[in-house]
Protein backbone atom coordinates (compact mmCIF):
# COMPACT_ATOMS: atom_id res chain seq x y z
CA UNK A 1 13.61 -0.20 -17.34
CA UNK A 2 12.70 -1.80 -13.83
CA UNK A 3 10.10 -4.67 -13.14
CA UNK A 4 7.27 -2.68 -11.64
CA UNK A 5 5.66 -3.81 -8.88
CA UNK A 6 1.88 -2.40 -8.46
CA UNK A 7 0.79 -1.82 -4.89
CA UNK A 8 -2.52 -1.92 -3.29
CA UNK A 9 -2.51 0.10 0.46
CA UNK A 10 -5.92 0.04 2.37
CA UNK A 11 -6.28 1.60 5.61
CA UNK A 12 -9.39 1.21 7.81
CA UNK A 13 -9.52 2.98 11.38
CA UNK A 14 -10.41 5.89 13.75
CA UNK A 15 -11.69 8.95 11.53
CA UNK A 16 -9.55 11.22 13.31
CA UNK A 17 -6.72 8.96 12.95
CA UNK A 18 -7.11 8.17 8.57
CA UNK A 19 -7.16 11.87 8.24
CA UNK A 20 -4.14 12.93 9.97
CA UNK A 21 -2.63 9.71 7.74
CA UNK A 22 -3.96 11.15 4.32
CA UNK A 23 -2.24 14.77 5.81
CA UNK A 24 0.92 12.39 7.03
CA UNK A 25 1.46 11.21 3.77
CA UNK A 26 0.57 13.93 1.27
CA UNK A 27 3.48 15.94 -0.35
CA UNK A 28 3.38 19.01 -2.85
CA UNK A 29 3.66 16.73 -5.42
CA UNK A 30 1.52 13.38 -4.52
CA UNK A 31 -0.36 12.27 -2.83
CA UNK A 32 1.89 9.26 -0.88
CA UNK A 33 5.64 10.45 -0.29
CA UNK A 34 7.87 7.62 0.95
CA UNK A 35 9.97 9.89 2.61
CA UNK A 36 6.61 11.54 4.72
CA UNK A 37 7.11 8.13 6.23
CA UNK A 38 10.79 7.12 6.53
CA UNK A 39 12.21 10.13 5.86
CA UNK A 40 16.04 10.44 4.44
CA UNK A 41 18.77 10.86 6.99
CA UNK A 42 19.90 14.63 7.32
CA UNK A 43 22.15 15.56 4.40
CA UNK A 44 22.27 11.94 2.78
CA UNK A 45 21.83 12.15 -0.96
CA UNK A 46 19.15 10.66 -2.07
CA UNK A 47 20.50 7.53 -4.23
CA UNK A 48 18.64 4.55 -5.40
CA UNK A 49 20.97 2.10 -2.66
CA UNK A 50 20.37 4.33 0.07
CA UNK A 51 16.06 3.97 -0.71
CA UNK A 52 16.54 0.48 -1.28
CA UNK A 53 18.38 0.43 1.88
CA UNK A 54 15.31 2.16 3.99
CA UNK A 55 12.40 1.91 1.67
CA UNK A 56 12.88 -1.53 0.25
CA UNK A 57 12.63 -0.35 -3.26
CA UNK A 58 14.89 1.65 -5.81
CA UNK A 59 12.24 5.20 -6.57
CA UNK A 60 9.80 7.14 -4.18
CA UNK A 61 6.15 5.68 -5.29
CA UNK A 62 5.35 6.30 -8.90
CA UNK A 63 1.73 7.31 -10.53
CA UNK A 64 0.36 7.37 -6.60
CA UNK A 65 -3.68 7.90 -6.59
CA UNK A 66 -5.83 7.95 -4.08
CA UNK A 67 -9.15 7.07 -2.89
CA UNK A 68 -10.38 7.79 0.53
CA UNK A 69 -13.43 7.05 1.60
CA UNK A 70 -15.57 8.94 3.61
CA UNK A 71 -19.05 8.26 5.51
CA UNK A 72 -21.09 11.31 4.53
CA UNK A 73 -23.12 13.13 7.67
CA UNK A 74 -26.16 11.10 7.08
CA UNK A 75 -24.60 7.80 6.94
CA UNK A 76 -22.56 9.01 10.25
CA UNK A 77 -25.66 10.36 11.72
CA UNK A 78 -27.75 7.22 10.88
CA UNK A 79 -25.05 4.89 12.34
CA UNK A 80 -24.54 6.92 15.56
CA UNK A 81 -25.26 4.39 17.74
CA UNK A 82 -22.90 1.81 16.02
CA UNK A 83 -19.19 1.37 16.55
CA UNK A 84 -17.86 1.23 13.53
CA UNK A 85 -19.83 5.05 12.72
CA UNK A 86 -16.58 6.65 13.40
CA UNK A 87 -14.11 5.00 11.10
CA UNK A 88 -12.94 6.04 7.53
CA UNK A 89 -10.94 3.92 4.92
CA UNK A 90 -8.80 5.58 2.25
CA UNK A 91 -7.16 3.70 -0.48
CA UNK A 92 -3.85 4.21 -2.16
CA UNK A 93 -2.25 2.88 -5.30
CA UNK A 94 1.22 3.39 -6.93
CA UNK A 95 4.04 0.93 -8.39
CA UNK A 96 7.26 0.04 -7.18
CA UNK A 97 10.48 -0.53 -9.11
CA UNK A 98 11.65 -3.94 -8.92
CA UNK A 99 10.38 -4.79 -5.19
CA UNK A 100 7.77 -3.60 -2.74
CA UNK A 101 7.95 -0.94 -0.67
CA UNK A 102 7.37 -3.28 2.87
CA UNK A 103 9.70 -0.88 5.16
CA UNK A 104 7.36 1.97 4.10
CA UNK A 105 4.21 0.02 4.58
CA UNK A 106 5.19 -1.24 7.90
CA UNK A 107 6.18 2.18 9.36
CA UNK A 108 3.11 3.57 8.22
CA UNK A 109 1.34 1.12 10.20
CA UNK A 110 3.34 1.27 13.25
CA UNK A 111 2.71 5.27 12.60
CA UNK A 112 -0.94 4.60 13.04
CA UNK A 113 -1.88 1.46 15.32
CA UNK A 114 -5.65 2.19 16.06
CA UNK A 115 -5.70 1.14 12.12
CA UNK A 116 -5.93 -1.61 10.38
CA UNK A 117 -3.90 -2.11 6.55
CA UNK A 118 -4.75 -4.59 3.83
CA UNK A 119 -1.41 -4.44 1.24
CA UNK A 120 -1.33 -6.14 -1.84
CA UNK A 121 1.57 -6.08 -4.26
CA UNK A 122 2.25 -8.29 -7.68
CA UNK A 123 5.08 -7.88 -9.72
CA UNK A 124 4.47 -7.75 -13.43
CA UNK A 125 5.77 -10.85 -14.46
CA UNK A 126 4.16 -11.76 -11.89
CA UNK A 127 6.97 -13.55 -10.44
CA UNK A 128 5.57 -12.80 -7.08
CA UNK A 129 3.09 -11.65 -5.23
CA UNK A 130 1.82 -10.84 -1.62
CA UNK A 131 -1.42 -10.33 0.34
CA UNK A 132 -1.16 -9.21 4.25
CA UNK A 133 -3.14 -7.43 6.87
CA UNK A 134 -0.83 -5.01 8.95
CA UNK A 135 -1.56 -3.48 12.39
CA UNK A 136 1.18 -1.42 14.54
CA UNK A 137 4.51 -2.45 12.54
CA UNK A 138 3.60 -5.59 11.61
CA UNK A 139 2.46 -8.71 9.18
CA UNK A 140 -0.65 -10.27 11.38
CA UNK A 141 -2.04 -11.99 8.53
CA UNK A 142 -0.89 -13.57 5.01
CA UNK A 143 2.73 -13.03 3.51
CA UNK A 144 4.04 -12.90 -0.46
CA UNK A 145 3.76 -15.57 -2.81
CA UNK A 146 6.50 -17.00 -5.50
CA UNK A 147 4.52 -19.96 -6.65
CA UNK A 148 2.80 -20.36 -10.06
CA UNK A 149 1.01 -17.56 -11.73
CA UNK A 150 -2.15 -18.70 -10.77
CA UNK A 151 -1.20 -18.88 -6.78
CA UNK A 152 -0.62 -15.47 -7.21
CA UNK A 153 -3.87 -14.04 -9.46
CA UNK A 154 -5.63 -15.99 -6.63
CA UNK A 155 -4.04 -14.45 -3.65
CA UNK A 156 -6.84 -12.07 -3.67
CA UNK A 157 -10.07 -10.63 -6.32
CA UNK A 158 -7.69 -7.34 -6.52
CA UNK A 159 -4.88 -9.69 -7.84
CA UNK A 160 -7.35 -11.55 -10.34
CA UNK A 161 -7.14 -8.42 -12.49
CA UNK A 162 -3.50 -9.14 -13.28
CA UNK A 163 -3.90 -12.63 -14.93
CA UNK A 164 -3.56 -13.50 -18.83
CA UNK A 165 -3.70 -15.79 -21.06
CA UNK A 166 0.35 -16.67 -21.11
CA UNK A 167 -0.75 -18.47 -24.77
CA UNK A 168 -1.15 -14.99 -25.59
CA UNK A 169 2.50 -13.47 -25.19
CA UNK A 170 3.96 -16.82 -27.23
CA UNK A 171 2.28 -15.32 -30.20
């Protein structure tokens, strides 16, 4: 049974541009496919070294949901005038065995550089942690965290949902 590693992926940009992403992305079955974004070389079996190899992590995303947000007409019509009227964020989730998916993340964002990615990831444990802004393939802002449990709850308020009471598993 791996370490999961629950991921955070926000993207903010161009309307046009987030929904071509959410169709980028989507496959029959979920709705974030790793290999929509690095996809497997032509008639290489699909083993856990070769995704660790070009996805950073062992499995395609597991339990992926989404959440994209959308302006509705009013809110678009009533902000006309200001620049940020035309952008959409969308919001995915989904764990990781044993190590983030950065390869995947970073592709995705050199995939789409008009927009801008928040990432979060924490490990279970947590034994580490990271926080980082993305734009066009790469980390602009912030970076992973292996210090104390409480570094990492405080990397961010979506991280602070993680932390325990470690009294609590002693008992």
């Amino acid at each position: 049974m791996p370490n999961w590693v629950d991921n955070r992926l926000i993207a903010h940009g161009p309307w046009d541009e987030v929904n071509q992403m959410l169709l980028r992305v989507a496959t029959p079955r979920s709705v974030f496919g790793f290999e929509k974004i690095i996809p497997l070389p032509p008639g290489a079996a699909p083993t856990a070294d070769l995704h660790r190899k070009i996805w950073g992590t062992k499995w395609d995303a597991n339990s992926p949901k989404c959440d994209a947000k959308a302006e509705s007409s009013l809110e678009r019509l009533a902000g006309a005038f200001d620049e940020c009227a035309e952008t959409r964020q969308v919001e995915w989730t989904f764990s990781t065995a044993w190590s983030p998916a950065e390869p995947v993340t970073l592709e995705l964002s050199r995939l789409f550089p008009d927009c801008t990615f928040t990432w979060d990831c924490i490990e279970e444990q947590p034994s580490f942690g990271g926080s980082m802004t993305l734009r066009a393939g790469e980390i602009v802002e912030g970076g992973y965290c292996e210090g104390s449990m409480d570094e990492i709850w405080s990397l961010s308020d979506w991280h602070e949902q993680y932390r325990y009471d470690e009294d609590e598993d002693d008992e």
